[in-house]
Structures are given as structure tokens and as C-alpha cells.
N, C-alpha and C. Protein backbone atom coordinates (compact mmCIF):
# COMPACT_ATOMS: atom_id res chain seq x y z
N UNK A 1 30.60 -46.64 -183.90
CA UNK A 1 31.33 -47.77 -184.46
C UNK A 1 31.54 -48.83 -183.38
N UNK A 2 31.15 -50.21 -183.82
CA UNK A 2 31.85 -51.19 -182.97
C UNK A 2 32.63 -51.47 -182.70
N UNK A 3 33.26 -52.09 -181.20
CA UNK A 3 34.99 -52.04 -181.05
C UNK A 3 35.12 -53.76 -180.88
N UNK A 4 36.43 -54.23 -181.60
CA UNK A 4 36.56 -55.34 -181.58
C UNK A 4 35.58 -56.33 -180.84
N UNK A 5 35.58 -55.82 -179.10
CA UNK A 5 35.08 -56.79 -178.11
C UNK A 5 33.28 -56.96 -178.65
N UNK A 6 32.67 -56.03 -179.33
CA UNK A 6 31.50 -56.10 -179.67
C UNK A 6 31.27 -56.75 -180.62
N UNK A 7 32.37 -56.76 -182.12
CA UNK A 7 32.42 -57.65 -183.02
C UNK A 7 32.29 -58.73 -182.72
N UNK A 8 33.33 -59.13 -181.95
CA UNK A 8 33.20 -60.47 -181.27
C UNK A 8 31.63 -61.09 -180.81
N UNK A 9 31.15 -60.53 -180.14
CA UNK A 9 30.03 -60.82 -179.25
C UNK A 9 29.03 -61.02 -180.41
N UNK A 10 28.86 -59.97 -181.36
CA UNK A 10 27.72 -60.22 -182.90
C UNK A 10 28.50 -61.45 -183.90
N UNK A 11 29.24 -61.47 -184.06
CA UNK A 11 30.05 -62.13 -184.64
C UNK A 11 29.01 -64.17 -184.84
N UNK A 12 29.01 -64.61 -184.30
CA UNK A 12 27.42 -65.22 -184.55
C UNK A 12 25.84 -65.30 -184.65
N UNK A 13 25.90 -64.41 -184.36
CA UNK A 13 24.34 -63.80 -184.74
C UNK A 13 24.34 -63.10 -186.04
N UNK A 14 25.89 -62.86 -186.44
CA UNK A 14 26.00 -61.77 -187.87
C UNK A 14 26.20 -63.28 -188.82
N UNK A 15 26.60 -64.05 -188.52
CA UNK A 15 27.12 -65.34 -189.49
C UNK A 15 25.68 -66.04 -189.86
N UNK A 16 25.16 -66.34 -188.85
CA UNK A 16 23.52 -66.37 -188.86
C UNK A 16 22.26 -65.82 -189.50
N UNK A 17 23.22 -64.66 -189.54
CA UNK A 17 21.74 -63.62 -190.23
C UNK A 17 20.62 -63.04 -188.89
N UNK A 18 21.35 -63.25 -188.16
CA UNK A 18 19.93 -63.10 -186.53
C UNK A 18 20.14 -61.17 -186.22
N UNK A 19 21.20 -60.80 -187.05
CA UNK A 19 21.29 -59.38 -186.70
C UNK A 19 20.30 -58.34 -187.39
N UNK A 20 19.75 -57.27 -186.61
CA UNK A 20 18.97 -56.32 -187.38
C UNK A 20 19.67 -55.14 -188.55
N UNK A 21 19.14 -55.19 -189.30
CA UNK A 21 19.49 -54.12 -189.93
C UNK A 21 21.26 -53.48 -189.70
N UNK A 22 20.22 -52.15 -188.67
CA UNK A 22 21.36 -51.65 -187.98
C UNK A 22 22.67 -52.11 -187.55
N UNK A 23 22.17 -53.24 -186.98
CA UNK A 23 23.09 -54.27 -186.07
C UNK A 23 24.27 -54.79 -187.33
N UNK A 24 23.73 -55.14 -188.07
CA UNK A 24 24.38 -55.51 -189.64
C UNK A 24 25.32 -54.45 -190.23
N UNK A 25 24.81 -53.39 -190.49
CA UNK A 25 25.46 -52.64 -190.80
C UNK A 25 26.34 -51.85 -190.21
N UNK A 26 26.37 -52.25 -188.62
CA UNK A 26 27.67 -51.84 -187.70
C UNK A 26 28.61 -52.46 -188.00
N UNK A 27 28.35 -53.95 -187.90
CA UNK A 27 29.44 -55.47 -188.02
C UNK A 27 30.11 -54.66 -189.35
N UNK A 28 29.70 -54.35 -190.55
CA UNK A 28 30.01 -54.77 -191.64
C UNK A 28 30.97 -53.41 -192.06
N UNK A 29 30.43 -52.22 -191.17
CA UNK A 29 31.20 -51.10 -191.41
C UNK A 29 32.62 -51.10 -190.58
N UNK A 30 32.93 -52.10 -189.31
CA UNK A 30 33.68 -52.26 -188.14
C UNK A 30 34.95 -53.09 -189.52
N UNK A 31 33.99 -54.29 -190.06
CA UNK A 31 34.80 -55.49 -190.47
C UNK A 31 36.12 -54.28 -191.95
N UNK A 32 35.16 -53.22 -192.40
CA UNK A 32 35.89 -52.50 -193.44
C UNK A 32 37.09 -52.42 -192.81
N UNK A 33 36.97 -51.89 -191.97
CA UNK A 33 38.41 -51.32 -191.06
C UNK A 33 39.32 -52.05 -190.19
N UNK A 34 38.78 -52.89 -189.69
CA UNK A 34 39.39 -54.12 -188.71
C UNK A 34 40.01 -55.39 -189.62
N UNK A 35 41.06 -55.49 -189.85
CA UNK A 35 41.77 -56.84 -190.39
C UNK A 35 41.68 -57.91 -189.53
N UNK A 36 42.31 -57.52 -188.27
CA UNK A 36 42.13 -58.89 -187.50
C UNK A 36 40.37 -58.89 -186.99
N UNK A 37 39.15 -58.31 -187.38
CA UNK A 37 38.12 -58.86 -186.91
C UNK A 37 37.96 -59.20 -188.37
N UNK A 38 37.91 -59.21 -189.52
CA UNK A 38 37.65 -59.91 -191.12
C UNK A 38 38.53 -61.29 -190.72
N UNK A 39 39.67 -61.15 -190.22
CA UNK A 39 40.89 -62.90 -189.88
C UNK A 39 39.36 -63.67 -189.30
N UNK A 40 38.97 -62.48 -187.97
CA UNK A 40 38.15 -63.76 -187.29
C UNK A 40 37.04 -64.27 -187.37
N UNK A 41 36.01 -63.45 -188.53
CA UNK A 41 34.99 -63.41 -189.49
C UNK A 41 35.57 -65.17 -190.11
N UNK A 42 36.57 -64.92 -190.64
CA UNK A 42 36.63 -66.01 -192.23
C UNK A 42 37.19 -67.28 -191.36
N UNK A 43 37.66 -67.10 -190.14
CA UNK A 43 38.06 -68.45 -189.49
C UNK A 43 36.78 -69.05 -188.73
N UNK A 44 35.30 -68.22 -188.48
CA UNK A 44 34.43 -68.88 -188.22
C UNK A 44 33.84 -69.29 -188.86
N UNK A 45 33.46 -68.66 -190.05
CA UNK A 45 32.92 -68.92 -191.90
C UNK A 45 33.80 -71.01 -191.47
N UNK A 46 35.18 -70.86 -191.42
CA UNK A 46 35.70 -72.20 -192.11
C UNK A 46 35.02 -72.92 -191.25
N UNK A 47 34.66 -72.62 -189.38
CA UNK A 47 34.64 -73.69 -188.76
C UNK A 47 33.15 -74.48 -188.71
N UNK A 48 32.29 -73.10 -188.99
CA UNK A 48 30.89 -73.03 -189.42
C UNK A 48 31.31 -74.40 -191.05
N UNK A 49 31.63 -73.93 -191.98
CA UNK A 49 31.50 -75.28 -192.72
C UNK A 49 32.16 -76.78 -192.56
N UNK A 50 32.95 -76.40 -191.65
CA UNK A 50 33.70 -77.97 -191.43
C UNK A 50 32.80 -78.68 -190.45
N UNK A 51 31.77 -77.92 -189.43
CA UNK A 51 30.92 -78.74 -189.11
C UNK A 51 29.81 -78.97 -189.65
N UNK A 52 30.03 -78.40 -190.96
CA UNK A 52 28.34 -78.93 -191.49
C UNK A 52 28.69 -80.09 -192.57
N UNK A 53 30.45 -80.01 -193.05
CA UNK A 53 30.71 -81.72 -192.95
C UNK A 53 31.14 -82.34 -192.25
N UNK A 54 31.31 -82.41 -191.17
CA UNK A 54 30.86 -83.97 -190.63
C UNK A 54 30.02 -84.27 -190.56
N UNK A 55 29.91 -85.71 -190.38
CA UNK A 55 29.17 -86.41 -190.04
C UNK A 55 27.83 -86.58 -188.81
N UNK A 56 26.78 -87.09 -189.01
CA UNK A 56 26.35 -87.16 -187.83
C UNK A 56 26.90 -88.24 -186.56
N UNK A 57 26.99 -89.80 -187.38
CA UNK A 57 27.59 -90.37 -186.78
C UNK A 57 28.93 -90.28 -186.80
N UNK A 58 29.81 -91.12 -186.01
CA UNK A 58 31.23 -91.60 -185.70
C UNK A 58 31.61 -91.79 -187.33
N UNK A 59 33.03 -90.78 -187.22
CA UNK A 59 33.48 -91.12 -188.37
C UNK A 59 34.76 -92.18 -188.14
N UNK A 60 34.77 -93.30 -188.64
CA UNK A 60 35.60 -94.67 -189.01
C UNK A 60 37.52 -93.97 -188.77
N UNK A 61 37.61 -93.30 -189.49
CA UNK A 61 38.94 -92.39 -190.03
C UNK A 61 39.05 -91.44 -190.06
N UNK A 62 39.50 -90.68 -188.87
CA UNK A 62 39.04 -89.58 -188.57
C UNK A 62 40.61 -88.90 -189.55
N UNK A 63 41.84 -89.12 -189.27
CA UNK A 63 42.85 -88.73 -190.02
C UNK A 63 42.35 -88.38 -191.71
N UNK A 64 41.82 -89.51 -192.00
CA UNK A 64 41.35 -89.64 -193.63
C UNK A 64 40.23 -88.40 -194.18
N UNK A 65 39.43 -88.53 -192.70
CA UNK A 65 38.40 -87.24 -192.59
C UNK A 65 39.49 -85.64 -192.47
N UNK A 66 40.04 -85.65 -191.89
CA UNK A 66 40.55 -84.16 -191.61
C UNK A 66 41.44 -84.13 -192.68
N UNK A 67 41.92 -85.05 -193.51
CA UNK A 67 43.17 -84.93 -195.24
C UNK A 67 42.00 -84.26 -195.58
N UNK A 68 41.11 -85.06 -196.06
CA UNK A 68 39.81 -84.75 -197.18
C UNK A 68 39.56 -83.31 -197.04
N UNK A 69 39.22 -83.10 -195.94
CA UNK A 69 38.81 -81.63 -195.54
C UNK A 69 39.94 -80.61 -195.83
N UNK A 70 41.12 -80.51 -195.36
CA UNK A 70 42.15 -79.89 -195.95
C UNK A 70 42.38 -80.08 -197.01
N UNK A 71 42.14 -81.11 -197.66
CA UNK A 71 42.67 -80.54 -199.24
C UNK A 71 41.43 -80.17 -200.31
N UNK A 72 40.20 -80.15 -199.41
CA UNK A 72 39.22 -79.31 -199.96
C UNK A 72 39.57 -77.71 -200.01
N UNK A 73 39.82 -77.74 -198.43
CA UNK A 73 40.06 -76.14 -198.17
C UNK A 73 41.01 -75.36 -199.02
N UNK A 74 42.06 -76.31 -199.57
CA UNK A 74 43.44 -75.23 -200.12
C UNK A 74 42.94 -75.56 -201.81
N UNK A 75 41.71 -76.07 -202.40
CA UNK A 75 41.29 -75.96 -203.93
C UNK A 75 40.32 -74.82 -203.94
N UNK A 76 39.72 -74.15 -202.56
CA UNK A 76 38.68 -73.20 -203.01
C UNK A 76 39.37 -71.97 -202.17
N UNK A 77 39.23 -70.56 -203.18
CA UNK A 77 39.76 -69.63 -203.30
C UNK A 77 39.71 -69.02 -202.45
């Protein structure tokens, strides 16, 4: 079984899909049992999508940008 510090370390390569098999099915048997490594699973999940909205360029409003985004986050389940 994997111990936290290893979760950690797969923990992007598992979000990715870059893990083997095996490798996969360690993360995923660790995450059953570990609460705080599932906390730190779903807080990279959010940060992984908040950068795939932004922008490429400079955003104008950045305040207006980070509302938008939060009140996306608290409508999906």
C-alpha cells in the first residue's frame, strides 16, 4: 500500500493518466482509505480546472474573474 508521501508524489501523473496500471491501482486503493489524500486529490482536480479557465492572455478584471469562478464552483456538485 502507498503511504501518504507516495500519494503525493503520483498524485499528478495519476490526474494525468501517466500512471501504469499497477501504479493506478495503488493511488486508487490508498485514496479508499485516506480522507485527507481524497481532500488532496479533489483540491488538485479544482486547481487543474481553474487553470484551464483562464485565460491565455491578461485578464482585464481579475476580481470579476475569480467571482465568476467561485460562483461556478459552489453550482456544481
Amino acid at each position: 500500500m502507498l503511504t501518504c508521501k507516495d500519494q503525493v508524489a503520483a498524485a499528478s501523473d495519476y490526474l494525468d493518466g501517466q500512471l501504469s496500471f499497477r501504479k493506478t491501482f495503488m493511488v486508487r486503493h490508498h485514496l479508499l482509505f485516506c480522507s485527507n489524500c481524497r481532500r488532496f486529490i479533489r483540491q488538485m482536480r479544482l486547481v487543474q480546472a481553474t487553470l484551464r479557465e483562464m485565460p491565455e492572455e491578461g485578464v482585464p478584471d481579475v476580481d470579476a474573474f475569480a467571482e465568476r469562478l467561485s460562483s461556478e464552483r459552489h453550482k456544481t456538485p
